[in-house]
N, C-alpha and C. Protein backbone atom coordinates (compact mmCIF):
# COMPACT_ATOMS: atom_id res chain seq x y z
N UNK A 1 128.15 84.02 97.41
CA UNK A 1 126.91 83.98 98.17
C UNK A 1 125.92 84.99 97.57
N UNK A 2 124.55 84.61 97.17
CA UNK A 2 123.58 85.31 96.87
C UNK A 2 123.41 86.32 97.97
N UNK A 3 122.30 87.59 97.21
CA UNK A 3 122.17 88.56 98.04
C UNK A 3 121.17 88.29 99.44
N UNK A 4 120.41 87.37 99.08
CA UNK A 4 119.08 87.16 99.72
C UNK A 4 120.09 86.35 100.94
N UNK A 5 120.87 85.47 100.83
CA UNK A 5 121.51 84.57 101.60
C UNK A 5 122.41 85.83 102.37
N UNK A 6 123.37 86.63 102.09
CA UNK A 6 123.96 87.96 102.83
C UNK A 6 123.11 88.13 103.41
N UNK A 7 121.95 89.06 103.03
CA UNK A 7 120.95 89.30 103.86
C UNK A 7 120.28 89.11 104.91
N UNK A 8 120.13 87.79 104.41
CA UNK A 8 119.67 86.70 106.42
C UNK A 8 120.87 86.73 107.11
N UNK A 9 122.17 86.33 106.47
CA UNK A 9 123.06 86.23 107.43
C UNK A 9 123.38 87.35 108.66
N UNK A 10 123.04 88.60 107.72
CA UNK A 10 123.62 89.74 108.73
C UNK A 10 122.37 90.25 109.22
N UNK A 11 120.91 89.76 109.11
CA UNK A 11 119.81 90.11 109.91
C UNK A 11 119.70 89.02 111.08
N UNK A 12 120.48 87.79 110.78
CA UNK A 12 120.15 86.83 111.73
C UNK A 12 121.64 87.55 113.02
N UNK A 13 122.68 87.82 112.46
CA UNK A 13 123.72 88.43 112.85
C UNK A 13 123.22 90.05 114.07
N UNK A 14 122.54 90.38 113.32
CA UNK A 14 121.89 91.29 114.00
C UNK A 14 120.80 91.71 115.01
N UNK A 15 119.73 90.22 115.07
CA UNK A 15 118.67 90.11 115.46
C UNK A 15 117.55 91.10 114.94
N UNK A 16 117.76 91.63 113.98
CA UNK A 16 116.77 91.99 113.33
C UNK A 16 115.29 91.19 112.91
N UNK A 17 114.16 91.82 112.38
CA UNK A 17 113.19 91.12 111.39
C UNK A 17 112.77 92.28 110.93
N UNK A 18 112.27 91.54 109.64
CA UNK A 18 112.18 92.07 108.13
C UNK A 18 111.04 91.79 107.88
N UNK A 19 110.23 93.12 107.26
CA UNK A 19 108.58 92.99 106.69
C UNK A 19 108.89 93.61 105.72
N UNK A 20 107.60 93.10 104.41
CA UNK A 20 107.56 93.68 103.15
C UNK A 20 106.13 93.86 103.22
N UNK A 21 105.78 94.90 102.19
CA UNK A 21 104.87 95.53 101.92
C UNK A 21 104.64 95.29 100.02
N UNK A 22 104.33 94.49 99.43
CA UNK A 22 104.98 94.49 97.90
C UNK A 22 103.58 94.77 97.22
N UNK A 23 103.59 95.38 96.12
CA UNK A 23 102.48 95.67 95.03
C UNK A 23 103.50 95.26 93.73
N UNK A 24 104.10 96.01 92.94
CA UNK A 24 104.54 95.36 91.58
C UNK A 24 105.32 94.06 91.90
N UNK A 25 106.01 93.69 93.16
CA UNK A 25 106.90 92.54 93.32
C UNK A 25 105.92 91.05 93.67
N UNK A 26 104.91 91.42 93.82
CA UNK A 26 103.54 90.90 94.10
C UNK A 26 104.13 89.46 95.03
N UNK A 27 104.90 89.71 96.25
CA UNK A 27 105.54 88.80 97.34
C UNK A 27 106.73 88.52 96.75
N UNK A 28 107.42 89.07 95.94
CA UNK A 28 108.72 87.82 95.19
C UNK A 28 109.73 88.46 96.25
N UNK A 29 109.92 89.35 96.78
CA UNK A 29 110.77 89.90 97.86
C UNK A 29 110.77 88.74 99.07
N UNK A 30 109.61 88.76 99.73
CA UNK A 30 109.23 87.77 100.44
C UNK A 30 109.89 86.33 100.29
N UNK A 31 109.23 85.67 98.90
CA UNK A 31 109.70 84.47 98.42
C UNK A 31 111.13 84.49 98.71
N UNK A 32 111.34 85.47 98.07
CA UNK A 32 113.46 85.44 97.79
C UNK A 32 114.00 85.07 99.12
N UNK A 33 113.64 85.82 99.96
CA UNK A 33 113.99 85.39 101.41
C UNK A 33 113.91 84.09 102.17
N UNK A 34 112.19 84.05 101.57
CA UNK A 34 112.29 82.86 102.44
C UNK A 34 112.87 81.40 101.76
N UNK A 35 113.11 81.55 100.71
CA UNK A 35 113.96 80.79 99.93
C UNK A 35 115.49 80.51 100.88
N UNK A 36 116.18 80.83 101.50
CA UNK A 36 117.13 81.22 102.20
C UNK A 36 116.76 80.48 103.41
N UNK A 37 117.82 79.35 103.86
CA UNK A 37 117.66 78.47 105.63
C UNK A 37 117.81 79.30 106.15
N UNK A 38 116.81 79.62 107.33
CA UNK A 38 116.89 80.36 108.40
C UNK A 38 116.83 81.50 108.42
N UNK A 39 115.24 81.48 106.88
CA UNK A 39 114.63 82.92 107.04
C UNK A 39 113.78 83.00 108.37
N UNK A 40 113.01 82.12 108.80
CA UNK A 40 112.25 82.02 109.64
C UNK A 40 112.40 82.76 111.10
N UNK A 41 113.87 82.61 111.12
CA UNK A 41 114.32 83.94 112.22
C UNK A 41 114.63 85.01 111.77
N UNK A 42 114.18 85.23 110.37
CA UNK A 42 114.08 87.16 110.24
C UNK A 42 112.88 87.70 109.94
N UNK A 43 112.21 86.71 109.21
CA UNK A 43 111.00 87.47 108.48
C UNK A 43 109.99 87.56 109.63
N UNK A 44 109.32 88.74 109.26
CA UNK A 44 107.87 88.98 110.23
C UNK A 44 106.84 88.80 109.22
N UNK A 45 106.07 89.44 109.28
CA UNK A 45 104.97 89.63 108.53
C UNK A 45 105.19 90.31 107.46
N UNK A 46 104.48 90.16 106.12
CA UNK A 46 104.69 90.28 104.78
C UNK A 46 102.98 90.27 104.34
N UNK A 47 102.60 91.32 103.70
CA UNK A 47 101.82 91.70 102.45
C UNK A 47 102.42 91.65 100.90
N UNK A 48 100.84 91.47 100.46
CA UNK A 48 100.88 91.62 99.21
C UNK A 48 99.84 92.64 98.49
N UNK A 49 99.63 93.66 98.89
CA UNK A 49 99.03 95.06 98.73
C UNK A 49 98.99 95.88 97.25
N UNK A 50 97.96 94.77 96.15
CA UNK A 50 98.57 95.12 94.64
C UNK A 50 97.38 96.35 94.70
N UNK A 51 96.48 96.26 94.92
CA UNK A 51 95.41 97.22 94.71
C UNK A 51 95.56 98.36 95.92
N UNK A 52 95.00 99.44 95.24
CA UNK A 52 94.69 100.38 96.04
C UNK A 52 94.08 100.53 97.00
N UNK A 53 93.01 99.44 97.01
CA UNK A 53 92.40 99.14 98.70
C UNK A 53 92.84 98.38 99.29
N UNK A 54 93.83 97.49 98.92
CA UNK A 54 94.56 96.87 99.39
C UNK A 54 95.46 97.71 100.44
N UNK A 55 95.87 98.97 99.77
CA UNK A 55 97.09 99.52 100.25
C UNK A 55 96.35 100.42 101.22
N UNK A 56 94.90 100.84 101.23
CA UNK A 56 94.28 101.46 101.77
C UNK A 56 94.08 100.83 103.36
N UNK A 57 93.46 99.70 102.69
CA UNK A 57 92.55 98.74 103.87
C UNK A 57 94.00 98.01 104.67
N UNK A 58 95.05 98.15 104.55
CA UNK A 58 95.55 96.72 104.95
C UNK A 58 96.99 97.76 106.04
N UNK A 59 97.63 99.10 104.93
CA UNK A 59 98.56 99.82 105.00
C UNK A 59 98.16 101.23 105.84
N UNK A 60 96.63 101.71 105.60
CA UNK A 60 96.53 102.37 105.87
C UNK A 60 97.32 103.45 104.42
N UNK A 61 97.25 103.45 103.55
CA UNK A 61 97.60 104.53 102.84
C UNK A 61 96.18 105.46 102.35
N UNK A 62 96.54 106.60 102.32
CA UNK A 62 95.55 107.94 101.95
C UNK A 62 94.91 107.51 100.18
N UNK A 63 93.74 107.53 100.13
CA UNK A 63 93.53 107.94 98.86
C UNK A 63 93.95 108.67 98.25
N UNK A 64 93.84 110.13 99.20
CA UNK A 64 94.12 111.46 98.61
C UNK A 64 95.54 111.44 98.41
N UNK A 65 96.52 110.57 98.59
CA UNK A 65 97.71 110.54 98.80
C UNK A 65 97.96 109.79 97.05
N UNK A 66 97.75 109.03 96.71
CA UNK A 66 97.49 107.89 95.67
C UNK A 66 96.96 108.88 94.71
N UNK A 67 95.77 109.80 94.91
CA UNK A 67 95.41 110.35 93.41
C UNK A 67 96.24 111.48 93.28
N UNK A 68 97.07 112.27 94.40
CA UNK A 68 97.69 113.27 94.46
C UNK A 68 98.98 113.08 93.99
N UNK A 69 99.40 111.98 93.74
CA UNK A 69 101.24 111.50 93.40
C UNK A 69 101.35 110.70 92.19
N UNK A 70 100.11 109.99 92.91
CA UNK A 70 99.93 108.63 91.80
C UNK A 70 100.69 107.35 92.78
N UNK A 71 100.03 106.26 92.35
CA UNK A 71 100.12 105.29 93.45
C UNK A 71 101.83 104.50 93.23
N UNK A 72 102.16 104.76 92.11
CA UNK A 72 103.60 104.38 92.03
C UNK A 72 104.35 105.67 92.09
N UNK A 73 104.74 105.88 93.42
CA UNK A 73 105.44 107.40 93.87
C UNK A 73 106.21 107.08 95.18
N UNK A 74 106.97 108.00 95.58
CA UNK A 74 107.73 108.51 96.75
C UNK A 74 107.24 108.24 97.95
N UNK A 75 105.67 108.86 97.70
CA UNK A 75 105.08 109.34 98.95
C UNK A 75 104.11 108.44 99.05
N UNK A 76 103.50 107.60 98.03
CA UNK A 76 102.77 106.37 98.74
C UNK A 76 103.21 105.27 99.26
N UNK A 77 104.98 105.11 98.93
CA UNK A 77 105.55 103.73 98.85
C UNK A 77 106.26 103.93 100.97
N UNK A 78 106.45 105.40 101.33
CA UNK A 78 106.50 105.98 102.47
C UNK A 78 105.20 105.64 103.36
N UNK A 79 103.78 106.13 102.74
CA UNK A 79 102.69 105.71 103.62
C UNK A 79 102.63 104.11 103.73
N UNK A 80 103.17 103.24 102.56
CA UNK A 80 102.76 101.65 102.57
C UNK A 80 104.09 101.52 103.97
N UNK A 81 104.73 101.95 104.00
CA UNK A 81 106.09 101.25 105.19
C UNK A 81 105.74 101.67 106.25
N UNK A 82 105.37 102.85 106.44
CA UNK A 82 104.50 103.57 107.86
C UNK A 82 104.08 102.37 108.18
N UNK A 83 102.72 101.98 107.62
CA UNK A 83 101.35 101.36 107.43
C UNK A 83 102.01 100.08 107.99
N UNK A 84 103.05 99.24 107.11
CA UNK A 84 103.62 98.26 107.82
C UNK A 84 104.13 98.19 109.00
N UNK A 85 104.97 99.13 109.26
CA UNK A 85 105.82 99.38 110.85
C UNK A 85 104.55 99.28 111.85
N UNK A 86 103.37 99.67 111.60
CA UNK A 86 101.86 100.13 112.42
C UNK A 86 101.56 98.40 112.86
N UNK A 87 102.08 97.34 111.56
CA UNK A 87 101.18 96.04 111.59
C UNK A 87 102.46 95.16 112.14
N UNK A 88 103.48 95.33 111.76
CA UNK A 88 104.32 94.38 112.05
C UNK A 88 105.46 94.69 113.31
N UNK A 89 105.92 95.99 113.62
CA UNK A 89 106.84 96.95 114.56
C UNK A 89 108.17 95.77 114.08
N UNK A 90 108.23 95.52 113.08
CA UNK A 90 109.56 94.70 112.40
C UNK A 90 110.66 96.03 112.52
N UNK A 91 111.96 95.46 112.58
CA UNK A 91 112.99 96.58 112.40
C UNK A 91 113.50 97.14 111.54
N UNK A 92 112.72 96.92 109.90
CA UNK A 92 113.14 96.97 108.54
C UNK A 92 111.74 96.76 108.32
N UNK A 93 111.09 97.94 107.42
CA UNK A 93 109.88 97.37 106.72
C UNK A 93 110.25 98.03 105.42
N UNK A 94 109.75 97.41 104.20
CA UNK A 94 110.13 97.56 103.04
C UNK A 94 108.42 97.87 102.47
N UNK A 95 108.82 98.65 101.41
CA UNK A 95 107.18 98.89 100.51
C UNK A 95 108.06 99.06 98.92
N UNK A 96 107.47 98.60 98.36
CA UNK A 96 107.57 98.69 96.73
C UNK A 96 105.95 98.32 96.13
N UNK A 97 106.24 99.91 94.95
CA UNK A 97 105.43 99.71 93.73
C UNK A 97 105.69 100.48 92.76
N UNK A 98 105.28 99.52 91.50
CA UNK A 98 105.85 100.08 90.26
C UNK A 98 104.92 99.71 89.11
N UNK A 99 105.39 100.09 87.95
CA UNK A 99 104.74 99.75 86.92
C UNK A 99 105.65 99.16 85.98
N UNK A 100 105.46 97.38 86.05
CA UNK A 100 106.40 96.59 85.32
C UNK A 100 105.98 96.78 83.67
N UNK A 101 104.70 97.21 83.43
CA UNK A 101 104.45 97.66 82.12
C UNK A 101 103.60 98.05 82.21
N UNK A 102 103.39 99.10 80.73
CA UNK A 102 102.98 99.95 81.01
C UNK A 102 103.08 101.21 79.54
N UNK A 103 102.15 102.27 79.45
CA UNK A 103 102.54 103.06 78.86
C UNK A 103 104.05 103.97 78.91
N UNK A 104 104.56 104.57 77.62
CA UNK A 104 106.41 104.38 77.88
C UNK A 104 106.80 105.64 78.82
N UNK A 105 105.72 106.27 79.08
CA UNK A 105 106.21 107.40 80.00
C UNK A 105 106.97 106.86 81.62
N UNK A 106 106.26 105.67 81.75
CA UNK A 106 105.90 105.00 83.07
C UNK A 106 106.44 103.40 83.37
N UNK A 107 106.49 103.05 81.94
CA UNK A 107 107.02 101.83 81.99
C UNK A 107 108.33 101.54 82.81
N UNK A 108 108.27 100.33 83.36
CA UNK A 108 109.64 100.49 84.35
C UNK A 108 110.06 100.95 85.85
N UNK A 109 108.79 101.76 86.05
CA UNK A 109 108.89 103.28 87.22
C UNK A 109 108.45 102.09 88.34
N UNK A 110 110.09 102.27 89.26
CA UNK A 110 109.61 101.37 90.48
C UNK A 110 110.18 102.46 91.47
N UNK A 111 109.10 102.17 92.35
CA UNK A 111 109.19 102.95 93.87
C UNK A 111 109.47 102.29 94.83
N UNK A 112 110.36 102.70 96.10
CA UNK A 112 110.54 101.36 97.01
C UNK A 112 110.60 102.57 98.08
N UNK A 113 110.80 102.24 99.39
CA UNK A 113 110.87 102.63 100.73
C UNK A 113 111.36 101.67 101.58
N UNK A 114 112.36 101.84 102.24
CA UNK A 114 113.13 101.54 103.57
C UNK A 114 112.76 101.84 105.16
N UNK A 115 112.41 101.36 105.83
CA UNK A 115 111.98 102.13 106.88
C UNK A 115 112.77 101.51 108.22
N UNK A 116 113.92 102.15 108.58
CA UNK A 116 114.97 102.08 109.16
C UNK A 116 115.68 102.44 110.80
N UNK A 117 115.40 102.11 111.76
CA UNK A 117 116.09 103.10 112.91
C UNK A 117 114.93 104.18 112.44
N UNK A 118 113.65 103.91 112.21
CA UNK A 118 112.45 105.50 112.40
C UNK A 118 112.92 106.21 111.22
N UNK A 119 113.57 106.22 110.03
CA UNK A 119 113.85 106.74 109.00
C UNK A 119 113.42 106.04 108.30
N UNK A 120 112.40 106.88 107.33
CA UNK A 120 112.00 105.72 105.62
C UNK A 120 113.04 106.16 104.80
N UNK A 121 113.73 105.57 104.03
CA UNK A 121 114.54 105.93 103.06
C UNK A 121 113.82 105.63 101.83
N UNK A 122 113.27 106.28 101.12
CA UNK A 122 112.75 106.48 99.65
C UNK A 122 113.75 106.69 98.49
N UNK A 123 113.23 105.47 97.33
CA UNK A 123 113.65 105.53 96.39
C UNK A 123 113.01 105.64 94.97
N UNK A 124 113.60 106.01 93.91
CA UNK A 124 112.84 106.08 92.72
C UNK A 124 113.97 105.79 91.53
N UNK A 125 113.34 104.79 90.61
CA UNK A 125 114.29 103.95 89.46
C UNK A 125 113.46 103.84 88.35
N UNK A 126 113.94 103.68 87.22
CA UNK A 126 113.46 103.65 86.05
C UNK A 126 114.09 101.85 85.63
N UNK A 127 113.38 101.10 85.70
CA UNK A 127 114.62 99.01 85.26
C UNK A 127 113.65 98.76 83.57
N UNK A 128 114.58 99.00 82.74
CA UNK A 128 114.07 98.54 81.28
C UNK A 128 114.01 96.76 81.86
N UNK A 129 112.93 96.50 80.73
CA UNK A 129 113.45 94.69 80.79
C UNK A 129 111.20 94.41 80.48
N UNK A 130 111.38 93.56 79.78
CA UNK A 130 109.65 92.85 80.31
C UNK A 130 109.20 92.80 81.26
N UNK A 131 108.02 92.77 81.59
CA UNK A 131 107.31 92.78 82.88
C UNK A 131 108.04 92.23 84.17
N UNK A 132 108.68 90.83 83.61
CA UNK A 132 109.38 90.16 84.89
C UNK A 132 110.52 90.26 84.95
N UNK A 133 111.34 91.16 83.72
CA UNK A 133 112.92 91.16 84.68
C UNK A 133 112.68 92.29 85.26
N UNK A 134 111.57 93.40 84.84
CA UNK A 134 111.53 94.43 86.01
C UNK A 134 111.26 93.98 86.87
N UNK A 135 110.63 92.93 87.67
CA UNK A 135 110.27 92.44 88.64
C UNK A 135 111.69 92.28 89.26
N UNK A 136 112.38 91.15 88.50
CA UNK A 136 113.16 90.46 89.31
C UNK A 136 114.52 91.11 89.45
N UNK A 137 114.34 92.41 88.42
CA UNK A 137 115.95 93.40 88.65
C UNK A 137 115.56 94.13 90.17
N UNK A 138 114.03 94.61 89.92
CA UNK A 138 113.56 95.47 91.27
C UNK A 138 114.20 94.92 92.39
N UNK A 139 113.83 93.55 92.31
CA UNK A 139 114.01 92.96 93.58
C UNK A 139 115.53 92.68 94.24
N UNK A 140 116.32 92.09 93.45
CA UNK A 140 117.71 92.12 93.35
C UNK A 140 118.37 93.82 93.97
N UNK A 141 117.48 94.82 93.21
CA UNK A 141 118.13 96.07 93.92
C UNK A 141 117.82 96.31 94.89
N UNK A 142 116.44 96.25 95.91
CA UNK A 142 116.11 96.25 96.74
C UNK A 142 116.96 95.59 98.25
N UNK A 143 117.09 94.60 97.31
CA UNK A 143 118.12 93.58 98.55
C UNK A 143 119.09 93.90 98.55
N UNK A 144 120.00 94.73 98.02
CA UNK A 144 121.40 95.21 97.66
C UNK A 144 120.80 96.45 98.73
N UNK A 145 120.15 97.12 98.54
CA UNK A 145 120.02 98.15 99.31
C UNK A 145 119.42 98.14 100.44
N UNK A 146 118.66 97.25 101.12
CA UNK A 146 118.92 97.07 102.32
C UNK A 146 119.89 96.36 102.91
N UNK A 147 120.29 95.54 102.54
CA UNK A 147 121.84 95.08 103.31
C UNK A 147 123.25 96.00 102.82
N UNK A 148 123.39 97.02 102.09
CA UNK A 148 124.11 98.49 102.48
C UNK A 148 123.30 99.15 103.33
N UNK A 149 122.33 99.72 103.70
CA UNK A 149 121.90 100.21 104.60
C UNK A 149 121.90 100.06 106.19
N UNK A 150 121.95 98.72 105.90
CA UNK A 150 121.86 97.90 107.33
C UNK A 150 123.46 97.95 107.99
């Protein structure tokens, strides 16, 4: 069984719902799910927050937060899940952003956040691969790590 398919099972198992917040995954988190019978009883509401006013206007994230970290960081991918929990009160809100390419300092650099039982759990990864297997490794880890979490 795929991860995305685990996933619903033990959110539908749970009565949970699940929001994303995505900038480098640009909805494929979303998709993955709802790809899966009987996402419809987990998913809530889902963004796609690639720009900075996006993440501003929609998440509520700080400018000063974004030029102070840099927008693929710890602490903005924390304000984007806040920002979600604010829009959706889902029981799992997820935020990811990264830079699928990119100059090599940075290339790769994906940020994600968990936001859990009132705990964000923040993460930070370095996924070699072209633009889209960083995409689609991001995403694969993401889902591995919220259903251990859960």
């Amino acid at each position: 069984m795929k991860i995305e398919e685990k996933l619903v099972r033990k959110l539908e198992e749970l009565g949970y719902h699940i929001s994303f917040a995505e900038s480098m995954t640009g909805g494929m988190l979303a998709s993955t799910i709802i790809n899966v019978s009987g996402s419809s009883n987990v998913i809530e509401k889902s963004f796609v927050t690639y720009s900075n006013n996006a993440k501003h206007d929609i998440l509520n994230v700080n400018f000063d937060t974004i030029k102070k970290y840099d927008v693929v960081s710890k602490e903005v991918v924390k304000e984007m899940a806040n920002g979600l929990y604010m829009i959706t009160y889902s029981d799992i809100c997820v935020s990811v952003s990264g830079y699928a390419e990119g100059y090599l300092e940075n290339k790769g650099k994906v940020c994600y956040a968990i936001k859990y039982k009132n705990k964000v759990h923040t993460y930070e990864m370095i996924i070699e691969g072209s633009r889209n297997v960083v995409r689609r490794k991001a995403c694969t880890i993401i889902l591995n790590e919220i259903y251990k979490l859960i």
